[in-house]
PDB file of N, CA and C in Angstrom:
ATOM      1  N   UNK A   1     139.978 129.502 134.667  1.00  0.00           N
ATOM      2  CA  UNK A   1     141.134 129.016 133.942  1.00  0.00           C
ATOM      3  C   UNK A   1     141.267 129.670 132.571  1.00  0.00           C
ATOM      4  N   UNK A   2     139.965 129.593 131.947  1.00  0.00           N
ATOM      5  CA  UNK A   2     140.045 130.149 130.370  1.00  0.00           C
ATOM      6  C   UNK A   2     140.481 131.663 130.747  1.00  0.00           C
ATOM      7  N   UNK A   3     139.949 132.605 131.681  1.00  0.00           N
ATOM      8  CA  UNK A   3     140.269 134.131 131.648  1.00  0.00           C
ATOM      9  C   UNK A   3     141.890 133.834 132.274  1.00  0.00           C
ATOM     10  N   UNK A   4     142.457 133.179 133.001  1.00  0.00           N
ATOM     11  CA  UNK A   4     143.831 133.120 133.186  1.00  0.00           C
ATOM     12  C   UNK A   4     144.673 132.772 132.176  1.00  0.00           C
ATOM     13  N   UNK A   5     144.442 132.228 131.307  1.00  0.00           N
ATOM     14  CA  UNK A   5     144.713 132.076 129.734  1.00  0.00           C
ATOM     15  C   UNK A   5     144.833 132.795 128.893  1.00  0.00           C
ATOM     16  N   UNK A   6     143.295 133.805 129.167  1.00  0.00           N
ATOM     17  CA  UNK A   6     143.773 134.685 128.111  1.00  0.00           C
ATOM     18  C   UNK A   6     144.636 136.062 128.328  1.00  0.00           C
ATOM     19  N   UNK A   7     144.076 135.930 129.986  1.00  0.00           N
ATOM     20  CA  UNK A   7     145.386 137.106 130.903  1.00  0.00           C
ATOM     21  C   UNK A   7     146.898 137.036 130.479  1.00  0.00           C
ATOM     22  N   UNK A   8     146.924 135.528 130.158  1.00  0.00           N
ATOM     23  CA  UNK A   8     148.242 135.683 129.860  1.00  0.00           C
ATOM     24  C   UNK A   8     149.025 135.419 128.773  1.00  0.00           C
ATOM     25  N   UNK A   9     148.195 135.494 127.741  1.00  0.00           N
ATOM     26  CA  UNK A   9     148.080 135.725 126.160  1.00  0.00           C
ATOM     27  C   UNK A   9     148.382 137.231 125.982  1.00  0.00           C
ATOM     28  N   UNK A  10     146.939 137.989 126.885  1.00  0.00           N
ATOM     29  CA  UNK A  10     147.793 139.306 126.425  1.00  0.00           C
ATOM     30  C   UNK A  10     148.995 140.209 126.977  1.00  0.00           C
ATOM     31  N   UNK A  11     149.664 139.102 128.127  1.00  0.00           N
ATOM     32  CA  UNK A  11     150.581 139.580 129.058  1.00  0.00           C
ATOM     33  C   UNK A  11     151.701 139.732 127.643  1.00  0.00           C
ATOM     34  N   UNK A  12     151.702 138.450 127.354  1.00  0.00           N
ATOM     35  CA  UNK A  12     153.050 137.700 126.167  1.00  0.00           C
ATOM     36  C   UNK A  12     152.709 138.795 125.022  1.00  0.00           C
ATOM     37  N   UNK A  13     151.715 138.960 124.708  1.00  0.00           N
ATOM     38  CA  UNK A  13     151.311 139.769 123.314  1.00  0.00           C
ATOM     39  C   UNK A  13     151.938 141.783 123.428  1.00  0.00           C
ATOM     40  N   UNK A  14     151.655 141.815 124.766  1.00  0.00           N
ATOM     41  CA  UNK A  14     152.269 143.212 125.089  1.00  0.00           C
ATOM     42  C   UNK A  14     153.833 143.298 125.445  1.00  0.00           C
ATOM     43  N   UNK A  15     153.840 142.053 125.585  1.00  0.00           N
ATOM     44  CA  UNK A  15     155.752 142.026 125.810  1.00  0.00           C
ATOM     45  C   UNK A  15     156.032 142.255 124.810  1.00  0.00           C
ATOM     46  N   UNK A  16     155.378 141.647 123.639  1.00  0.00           N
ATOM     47  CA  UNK A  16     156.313 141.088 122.391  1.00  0.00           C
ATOM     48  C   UNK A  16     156.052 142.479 121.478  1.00  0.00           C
ATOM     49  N   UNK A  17     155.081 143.072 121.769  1.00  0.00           N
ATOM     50  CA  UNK A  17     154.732 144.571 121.292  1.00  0.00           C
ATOM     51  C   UNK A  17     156.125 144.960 121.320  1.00  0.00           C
ATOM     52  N   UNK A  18     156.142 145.679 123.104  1.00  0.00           N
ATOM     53  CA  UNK A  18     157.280 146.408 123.304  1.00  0.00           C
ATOM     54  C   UNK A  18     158.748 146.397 122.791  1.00  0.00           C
ATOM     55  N   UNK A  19     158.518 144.576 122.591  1.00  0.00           N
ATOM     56  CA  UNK A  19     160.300 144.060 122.183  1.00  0.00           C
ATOM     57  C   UNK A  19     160.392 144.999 120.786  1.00  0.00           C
ATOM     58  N   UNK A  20     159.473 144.642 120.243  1.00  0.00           N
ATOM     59  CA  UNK A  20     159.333 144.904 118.523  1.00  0.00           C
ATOM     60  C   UNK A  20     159.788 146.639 118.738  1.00  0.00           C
ATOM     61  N   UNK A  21     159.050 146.931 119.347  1.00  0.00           N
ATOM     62  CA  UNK A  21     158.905 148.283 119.646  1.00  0.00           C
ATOM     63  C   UNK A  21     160.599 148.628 119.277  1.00  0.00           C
ATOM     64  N   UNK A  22     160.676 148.108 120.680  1.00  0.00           N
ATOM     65  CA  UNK A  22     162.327 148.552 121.000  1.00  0.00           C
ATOM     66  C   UNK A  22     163.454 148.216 119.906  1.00  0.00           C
ATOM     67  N   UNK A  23     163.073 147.339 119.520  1.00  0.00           N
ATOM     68  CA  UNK A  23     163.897 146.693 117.686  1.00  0.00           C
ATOM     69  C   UNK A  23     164.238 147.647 117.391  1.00  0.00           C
ATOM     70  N   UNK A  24     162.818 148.257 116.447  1.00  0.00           N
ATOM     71  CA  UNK A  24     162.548 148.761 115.773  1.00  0.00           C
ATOM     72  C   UNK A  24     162.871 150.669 116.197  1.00  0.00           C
ATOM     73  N   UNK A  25     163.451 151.292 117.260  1.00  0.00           N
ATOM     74  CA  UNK A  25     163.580 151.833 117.440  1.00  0.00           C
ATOM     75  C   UNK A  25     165.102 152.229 117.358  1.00  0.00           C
ATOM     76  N   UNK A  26     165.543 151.205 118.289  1.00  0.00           N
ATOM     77  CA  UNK A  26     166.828 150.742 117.802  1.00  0.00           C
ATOM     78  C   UNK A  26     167.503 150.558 116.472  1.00  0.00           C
ATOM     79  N   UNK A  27     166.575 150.251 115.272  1.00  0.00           N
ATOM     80  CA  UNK A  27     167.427 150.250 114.252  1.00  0.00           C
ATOM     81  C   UNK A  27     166.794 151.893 113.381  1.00  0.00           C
ATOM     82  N   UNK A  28     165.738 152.488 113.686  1.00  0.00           N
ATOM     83  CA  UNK A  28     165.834 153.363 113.444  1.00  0.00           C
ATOM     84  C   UNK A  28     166.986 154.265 113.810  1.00  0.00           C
ATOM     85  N   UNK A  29     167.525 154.854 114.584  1.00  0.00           N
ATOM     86  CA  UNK A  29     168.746 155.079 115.652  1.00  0.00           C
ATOM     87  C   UNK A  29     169.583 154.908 114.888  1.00  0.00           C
ATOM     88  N   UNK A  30     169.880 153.297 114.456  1.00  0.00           N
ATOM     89  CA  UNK A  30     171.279 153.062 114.046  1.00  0.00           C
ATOM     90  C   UNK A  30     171.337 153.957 112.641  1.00  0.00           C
ATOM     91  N   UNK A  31     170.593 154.614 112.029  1.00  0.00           N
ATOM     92  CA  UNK A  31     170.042 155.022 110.630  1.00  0.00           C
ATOM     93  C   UNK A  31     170.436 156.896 111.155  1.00  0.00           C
ATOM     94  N   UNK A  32     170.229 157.306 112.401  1.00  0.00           N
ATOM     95  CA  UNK A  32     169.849 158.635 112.495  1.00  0.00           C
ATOM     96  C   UNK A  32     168.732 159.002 112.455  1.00  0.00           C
ATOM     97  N   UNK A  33     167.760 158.230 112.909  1.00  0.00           N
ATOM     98  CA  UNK A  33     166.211 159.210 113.134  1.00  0.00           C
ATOM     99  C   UNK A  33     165.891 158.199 114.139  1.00  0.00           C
ATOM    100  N   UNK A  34     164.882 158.956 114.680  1.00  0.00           N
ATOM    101  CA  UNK A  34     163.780 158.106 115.680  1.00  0.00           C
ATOM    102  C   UNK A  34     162.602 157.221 115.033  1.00  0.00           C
ATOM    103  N   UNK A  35     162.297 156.549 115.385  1.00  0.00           N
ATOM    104  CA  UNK A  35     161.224 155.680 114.905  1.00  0.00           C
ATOM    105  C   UNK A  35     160.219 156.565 114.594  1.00  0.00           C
ATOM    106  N   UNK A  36     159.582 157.316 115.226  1.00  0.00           N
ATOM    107  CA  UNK A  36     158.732 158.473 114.752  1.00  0.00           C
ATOM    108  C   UNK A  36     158.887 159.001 113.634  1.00  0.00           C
ATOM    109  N   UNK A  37     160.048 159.539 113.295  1.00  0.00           N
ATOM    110  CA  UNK A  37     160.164 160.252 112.051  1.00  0.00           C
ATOM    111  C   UNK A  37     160.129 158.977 110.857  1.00  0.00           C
ATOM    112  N   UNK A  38     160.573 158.031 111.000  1.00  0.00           N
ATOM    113  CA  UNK A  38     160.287 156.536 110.344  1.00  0.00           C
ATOM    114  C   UNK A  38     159.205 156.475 110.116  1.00  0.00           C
ATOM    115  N   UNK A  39     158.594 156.503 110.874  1.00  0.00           N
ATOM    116  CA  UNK A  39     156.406 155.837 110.567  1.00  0.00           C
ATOM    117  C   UNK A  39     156.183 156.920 109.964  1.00  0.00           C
ATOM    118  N   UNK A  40     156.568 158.954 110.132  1.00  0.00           N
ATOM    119  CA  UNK A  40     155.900 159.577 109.163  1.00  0.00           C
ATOM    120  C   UNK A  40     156.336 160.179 108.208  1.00  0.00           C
ATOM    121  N   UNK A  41     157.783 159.483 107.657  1.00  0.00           N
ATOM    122  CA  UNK A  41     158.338 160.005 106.837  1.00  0.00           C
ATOM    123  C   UNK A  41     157.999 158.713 105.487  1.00  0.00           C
ATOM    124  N   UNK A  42     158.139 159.364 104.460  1.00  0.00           N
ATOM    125  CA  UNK A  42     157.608 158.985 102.826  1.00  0.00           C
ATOM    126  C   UNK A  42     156.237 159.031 102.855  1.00  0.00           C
ATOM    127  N   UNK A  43     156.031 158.399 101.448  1.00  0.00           N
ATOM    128  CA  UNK A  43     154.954 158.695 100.834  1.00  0.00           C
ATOM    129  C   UNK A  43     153.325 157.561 101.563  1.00  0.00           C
ATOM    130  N   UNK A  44     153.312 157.487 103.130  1.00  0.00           N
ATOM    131  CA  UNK A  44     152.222 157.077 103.165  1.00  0.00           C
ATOM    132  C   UNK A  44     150.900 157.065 102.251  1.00  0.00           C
ATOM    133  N   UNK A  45     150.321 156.459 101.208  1.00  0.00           N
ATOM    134  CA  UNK A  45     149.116 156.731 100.680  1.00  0.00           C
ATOM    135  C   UNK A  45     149.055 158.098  99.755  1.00  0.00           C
ATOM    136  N   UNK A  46     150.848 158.671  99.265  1.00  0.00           N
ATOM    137  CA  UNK A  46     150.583 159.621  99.391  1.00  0.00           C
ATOM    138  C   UNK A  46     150.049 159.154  97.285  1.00  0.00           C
ATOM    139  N   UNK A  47     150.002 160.583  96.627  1.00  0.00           N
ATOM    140  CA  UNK A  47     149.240 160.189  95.448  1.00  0.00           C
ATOM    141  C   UNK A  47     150.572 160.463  94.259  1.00  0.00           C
ATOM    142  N   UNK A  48     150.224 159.878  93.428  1.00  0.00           N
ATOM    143  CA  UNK A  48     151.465 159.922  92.224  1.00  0.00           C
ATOM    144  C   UNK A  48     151.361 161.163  91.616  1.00  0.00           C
ATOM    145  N   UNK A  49     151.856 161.629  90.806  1.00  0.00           N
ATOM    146  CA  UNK A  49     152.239 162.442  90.087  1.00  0.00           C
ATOM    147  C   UNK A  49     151.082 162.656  88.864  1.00  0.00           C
ATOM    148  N   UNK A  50     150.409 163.963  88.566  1.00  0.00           N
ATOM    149  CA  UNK A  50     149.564 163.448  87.518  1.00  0.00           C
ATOM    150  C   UNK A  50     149.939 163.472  86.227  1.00  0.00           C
ATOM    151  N   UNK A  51     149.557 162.757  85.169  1.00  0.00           N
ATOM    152  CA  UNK A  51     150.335 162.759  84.061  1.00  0.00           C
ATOM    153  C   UNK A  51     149.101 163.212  82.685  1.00  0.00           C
ATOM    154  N   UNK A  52     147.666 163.133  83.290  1.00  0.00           N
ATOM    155  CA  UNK A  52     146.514 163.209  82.197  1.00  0.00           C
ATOM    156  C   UNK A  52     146.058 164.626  82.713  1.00  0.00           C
ATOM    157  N   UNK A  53     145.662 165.877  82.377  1.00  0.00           N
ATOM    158  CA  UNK A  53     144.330 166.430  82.441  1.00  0.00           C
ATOM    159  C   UNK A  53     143.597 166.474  81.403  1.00  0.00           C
ATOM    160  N   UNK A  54     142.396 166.847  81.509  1.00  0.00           N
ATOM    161  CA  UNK A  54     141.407 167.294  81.089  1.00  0.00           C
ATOM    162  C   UNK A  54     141.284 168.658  80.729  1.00  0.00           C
ATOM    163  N   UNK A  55     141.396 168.332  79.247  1.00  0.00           N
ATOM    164  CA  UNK A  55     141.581 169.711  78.296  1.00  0.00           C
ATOM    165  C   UNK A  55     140.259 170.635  78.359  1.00  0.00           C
ATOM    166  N   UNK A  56     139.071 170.027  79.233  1.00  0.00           N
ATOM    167  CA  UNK A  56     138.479 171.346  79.408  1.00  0.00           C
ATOM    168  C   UNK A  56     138.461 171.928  80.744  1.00  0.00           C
ATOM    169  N   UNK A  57     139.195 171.268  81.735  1.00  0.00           N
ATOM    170  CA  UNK A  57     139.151 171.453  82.967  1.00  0.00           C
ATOM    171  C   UNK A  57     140.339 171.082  83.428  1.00  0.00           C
ATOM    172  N   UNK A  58     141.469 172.020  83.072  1.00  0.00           N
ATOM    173  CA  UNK A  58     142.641 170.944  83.950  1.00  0.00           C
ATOM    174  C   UNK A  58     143.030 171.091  85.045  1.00  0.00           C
ATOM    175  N   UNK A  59     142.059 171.211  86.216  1.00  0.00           N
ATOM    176  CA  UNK A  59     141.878 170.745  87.584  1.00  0.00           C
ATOM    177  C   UNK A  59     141.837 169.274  87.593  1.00  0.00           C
ATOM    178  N   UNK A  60     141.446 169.032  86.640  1.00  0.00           N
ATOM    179  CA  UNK A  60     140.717 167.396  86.574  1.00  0.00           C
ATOM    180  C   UNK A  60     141.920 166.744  86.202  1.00  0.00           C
ATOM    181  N   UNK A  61     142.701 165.746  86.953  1.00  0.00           N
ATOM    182  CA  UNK A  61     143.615 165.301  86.440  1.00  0.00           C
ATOM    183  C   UNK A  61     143.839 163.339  86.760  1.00  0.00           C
ATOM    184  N   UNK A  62     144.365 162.687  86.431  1.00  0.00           N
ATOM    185  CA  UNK A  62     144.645 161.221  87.093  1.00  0.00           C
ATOM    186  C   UNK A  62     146.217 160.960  86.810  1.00  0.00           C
ATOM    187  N   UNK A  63     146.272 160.439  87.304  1.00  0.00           N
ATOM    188  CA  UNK A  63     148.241 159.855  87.582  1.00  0.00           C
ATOM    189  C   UNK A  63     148.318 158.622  86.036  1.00  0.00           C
ATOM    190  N   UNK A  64     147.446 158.013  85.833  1.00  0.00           N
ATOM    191  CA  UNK A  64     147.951 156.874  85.034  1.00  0.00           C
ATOM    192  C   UNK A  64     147.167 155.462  85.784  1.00  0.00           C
ATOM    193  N   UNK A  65     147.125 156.001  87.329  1.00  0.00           N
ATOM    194  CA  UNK A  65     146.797 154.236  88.102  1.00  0.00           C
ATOM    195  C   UNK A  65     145.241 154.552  88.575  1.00  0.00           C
ATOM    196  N   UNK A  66     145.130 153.599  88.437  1.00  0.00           N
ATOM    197  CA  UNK A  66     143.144 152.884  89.313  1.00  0.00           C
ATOM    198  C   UNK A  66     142.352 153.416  88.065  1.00  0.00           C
ATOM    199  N   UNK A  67     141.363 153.473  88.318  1.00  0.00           N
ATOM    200  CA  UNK A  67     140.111 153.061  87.400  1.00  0.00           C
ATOM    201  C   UNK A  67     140.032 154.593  86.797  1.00  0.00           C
ATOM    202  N   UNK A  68     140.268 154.699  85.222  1.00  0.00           N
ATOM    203  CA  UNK A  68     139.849 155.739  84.346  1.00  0.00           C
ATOM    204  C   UNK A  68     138.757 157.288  84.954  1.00  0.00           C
ATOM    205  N   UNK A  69     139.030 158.406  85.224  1.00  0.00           N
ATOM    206  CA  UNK A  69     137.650 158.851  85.353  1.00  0.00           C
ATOM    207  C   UNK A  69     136.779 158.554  84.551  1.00  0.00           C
ATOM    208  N   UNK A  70     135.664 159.446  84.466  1.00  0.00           N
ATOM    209  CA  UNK A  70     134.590 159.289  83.681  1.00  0.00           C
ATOM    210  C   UNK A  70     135.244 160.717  82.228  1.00  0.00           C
ATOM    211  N   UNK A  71     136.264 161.467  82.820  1.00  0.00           N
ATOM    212  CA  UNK A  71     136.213 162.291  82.106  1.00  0.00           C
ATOM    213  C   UNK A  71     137.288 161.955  80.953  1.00  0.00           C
ATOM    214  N   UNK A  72     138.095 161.192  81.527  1.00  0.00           N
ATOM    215  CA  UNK A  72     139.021 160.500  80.468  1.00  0.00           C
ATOM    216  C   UNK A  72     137.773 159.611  79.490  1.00  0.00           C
ATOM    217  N   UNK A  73     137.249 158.702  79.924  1.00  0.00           N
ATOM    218  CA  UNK A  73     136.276 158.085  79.110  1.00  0.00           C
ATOM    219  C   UNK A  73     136.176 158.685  77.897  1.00  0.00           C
ATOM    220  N   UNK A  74     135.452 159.705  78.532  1.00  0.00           N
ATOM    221  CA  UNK A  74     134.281 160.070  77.411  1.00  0.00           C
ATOM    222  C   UNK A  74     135.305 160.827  76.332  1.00  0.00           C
ATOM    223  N   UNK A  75     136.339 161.533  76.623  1.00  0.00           N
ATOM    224  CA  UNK A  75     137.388 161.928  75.891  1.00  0.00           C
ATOM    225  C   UNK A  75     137.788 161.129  74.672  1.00  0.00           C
ATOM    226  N   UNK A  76     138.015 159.823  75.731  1.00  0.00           N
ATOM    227  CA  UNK A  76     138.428 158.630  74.724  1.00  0.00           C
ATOM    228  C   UNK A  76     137.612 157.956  73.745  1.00  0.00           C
ATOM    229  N   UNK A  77     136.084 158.345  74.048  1.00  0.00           N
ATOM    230  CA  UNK A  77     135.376 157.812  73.016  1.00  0.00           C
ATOM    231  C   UNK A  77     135.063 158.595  71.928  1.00  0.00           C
ATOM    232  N   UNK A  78     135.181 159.826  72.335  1.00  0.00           N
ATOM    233  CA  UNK A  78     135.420 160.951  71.425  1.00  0.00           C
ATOM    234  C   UNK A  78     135.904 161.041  70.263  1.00  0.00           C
ATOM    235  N   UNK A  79     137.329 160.084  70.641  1.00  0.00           N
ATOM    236  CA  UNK A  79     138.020 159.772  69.673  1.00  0.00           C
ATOM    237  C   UNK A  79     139.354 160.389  70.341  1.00  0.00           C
ATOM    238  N   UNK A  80     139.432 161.178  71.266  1.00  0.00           N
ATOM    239  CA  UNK A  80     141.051 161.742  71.296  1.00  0.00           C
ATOM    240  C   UNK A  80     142.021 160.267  72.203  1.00  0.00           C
ATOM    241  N   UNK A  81     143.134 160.869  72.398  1.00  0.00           N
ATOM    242  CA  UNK A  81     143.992 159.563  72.820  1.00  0.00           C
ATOM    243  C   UNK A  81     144.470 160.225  74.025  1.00  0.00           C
ATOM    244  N   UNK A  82     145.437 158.982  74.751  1.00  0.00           N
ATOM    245  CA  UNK A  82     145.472 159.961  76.185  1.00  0.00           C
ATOM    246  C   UNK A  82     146.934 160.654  75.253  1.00  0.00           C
ATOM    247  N   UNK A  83     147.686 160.746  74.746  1.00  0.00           N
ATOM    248  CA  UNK A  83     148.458 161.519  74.018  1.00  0.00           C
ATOM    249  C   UNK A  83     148.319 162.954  74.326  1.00  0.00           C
ATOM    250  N   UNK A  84     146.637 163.151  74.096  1.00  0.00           N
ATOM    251  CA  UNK A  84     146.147 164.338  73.555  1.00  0.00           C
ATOM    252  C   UNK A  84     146.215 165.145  75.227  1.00  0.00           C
ATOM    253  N   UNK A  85     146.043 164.136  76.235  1.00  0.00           N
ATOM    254  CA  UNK A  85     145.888 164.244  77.495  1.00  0.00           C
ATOM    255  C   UNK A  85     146.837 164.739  78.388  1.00  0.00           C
ATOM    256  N   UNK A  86     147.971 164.811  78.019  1.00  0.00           N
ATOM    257  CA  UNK A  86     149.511 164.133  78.713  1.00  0.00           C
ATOM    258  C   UNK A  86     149.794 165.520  78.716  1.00  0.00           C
ATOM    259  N   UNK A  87     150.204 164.934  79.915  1.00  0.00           N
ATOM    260  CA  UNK A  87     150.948 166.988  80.753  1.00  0.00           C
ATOM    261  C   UNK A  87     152.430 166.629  80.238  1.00  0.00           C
TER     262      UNK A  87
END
């Protein structure tokens, strides 16, 4: 009984996939693209813009967001400002 239960938990769970599916395909469509180009179009994870380097290395750079490098740090204790930093 319990495995006929859950047989048909994931019967309902794969329907409701597909429905979504099909929604969602559908209103991609109504837009001019396929759902595909939807899931890989913009900036997935992509990274911001950098706005600091590192005046002895400016490979070394950070956007402004998440946790300081170490190289901004030590800059900053230096005494310079991110001013001094700013592309």
């Amino acid at each position: 009984m319990v495995a006929d239960a859950q047989k048909a938990l994931r019967t309902v769970d794969a329907r409701r996939m597909a429905e979504a599916k099909r929604a969602a395909e559908q209103a991609a469509k109504e837009y001019g693209f396929s759902l595909e180009d939807v899931m890989t179009a913009g900036p997935k994870g992509s990274k911001s813009a950098p706005k600091y380097a590192n005046p002895a290395d400016p490979s070394q750079t950070w956007t402004g967001r998440g946790r300081k490098p170490n190289w901004l740090i030590e800059a900053l204790d230096e005494g310079k400002s991110l001013e001094d930093m700013a592309l």
